[in-house]
C-alpha atoms as a PDB file:
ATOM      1  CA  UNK A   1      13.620 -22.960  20.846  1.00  0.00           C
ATOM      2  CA  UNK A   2      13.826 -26.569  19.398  1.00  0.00           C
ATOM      3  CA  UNK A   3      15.072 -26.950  15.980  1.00  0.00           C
ATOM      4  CA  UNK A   4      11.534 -27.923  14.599  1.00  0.00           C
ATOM      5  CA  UNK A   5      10.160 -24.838  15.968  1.00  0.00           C
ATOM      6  CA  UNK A   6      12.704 -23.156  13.551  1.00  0.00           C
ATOM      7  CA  UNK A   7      11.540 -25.285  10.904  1.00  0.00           C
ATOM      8  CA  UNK A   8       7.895 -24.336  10.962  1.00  0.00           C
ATOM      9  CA  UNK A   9       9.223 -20.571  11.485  1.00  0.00           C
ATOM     10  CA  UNK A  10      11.730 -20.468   8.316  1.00  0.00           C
ATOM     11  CA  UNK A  11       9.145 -22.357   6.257  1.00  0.00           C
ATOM     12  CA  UNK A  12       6.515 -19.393   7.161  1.00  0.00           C
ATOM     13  CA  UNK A  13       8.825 -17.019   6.122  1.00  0.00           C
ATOM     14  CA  UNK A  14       9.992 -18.388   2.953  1.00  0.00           C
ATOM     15  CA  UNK A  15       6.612 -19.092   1.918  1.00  0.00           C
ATOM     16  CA  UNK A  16       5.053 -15.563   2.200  1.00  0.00           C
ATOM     17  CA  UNK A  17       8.375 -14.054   0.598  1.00  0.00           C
ATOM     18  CA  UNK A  18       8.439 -16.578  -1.876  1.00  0.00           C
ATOM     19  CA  UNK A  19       4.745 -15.380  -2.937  1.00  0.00           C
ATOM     20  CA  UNK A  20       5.612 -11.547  -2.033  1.00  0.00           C
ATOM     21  CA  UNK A  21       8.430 -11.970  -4.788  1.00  0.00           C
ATOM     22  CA  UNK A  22       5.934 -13.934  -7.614  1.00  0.00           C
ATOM     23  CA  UNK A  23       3.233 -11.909  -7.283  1.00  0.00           C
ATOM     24  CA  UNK A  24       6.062  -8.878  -7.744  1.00  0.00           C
ATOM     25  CA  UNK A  25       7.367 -10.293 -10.847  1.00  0.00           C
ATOM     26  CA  UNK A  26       4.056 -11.196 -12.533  1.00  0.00           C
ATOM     27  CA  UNK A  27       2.716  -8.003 -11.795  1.00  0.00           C
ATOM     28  CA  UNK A  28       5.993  -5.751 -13.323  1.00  0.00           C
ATOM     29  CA  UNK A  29       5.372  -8.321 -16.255  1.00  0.00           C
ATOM     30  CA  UNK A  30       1.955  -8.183 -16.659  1.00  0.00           C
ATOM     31  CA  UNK A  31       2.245  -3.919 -16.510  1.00  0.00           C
ATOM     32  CA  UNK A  32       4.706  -4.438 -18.757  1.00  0.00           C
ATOM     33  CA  UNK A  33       3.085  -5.993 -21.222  1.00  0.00           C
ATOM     34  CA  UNK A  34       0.244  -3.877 -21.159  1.00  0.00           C
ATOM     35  CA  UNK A  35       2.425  -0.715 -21.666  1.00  0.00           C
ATOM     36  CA  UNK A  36       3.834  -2.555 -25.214  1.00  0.00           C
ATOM     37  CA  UNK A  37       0.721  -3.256 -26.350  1.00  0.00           C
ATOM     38  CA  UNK A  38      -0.281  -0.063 -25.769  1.00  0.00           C
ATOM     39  CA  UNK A  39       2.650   1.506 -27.768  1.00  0.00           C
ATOM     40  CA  UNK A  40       2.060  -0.650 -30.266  1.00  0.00           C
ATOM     41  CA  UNK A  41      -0.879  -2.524 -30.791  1.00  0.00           C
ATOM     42  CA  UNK A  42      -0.133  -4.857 -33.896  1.00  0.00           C
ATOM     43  CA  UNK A  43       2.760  -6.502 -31.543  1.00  0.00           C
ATOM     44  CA  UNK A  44      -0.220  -7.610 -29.008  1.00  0.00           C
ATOM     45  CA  UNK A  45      -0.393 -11.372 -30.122  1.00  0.00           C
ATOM     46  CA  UNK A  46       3.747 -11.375 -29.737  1.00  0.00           C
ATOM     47  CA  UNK A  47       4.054  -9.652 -26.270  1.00  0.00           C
ATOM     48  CA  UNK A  48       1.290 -11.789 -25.421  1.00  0.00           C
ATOM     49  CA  UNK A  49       3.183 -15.106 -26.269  1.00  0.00           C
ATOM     50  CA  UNK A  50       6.144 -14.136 -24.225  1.00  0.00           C
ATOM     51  CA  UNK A  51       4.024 -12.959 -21.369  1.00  0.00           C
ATOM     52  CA  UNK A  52       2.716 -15.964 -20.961  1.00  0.00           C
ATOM     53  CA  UNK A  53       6.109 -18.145 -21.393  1.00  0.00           C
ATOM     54  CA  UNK A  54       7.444 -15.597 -18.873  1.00  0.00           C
ATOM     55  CA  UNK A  55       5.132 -15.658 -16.200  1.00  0.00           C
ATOM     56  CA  UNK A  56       5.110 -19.468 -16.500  1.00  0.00           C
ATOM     57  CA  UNK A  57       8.513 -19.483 -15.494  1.00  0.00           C
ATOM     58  CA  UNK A  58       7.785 -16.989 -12.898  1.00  0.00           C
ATOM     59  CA  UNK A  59       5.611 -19.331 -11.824  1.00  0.00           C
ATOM     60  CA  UNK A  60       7.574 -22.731 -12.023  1.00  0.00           C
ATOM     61  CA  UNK A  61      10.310 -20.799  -9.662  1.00  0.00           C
ATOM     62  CA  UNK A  62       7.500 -19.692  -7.136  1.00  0.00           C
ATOM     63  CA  UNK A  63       6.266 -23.532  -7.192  1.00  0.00           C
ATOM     64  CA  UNK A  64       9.731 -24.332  -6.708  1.00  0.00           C
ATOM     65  CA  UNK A  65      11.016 -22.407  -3.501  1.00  0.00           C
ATOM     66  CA  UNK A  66       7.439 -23.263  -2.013  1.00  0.00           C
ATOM     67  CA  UNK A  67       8.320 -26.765  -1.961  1.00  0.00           C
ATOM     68  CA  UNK A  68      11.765 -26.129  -0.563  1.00  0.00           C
ATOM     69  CA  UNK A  69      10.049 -24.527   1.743  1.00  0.00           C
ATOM     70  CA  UNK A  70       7.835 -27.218   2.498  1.00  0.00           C
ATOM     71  CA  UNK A  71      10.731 -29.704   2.806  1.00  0.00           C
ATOM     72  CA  UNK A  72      12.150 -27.855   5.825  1.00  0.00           C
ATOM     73  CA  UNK A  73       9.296 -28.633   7.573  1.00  0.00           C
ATOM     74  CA  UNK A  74       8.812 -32.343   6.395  1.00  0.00           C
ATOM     75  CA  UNK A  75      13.078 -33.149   6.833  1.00  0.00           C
ATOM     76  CA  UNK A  76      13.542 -32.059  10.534  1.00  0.00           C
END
């Protein structure tokens, strides 16, 4: 097995458990969320502020390891 060959394989991997691992955080924050509102509904507009701040940094790390993933491919 060639070293690009590795490449292609690690960037595969890291890819779907980069996405496994976001989709995993956003959805513990997004159940979350929805049990706090639900214990107490005039806080909705506050959990719903840091939701979104949270799972936009969720996201921004996702975006991030997806590139370095990307980058093993690209720098053999």
């Amino acid at each position: 097995m060639n070293a690009q060959a590795l490449a292609y394989f690690a960037a595969g991997i890291g890819a779907g458990l980069t996405i496994i691992g976001g989709a995993a955080g956003i959805g513990r924050l997004a159940a979350a969320a929805m049990e706090g509102i639900a214990r107490q509904p005039n806080a909705a507009g506050d959990i719903r502020g840091a939701m979104i701040v949270a799972a936009g940094l969720i996201e921004g790390v996702t975006f991030f390891a997806l590139i370095v993933a990307m980058l093993l491919v690209l720098l053999k």
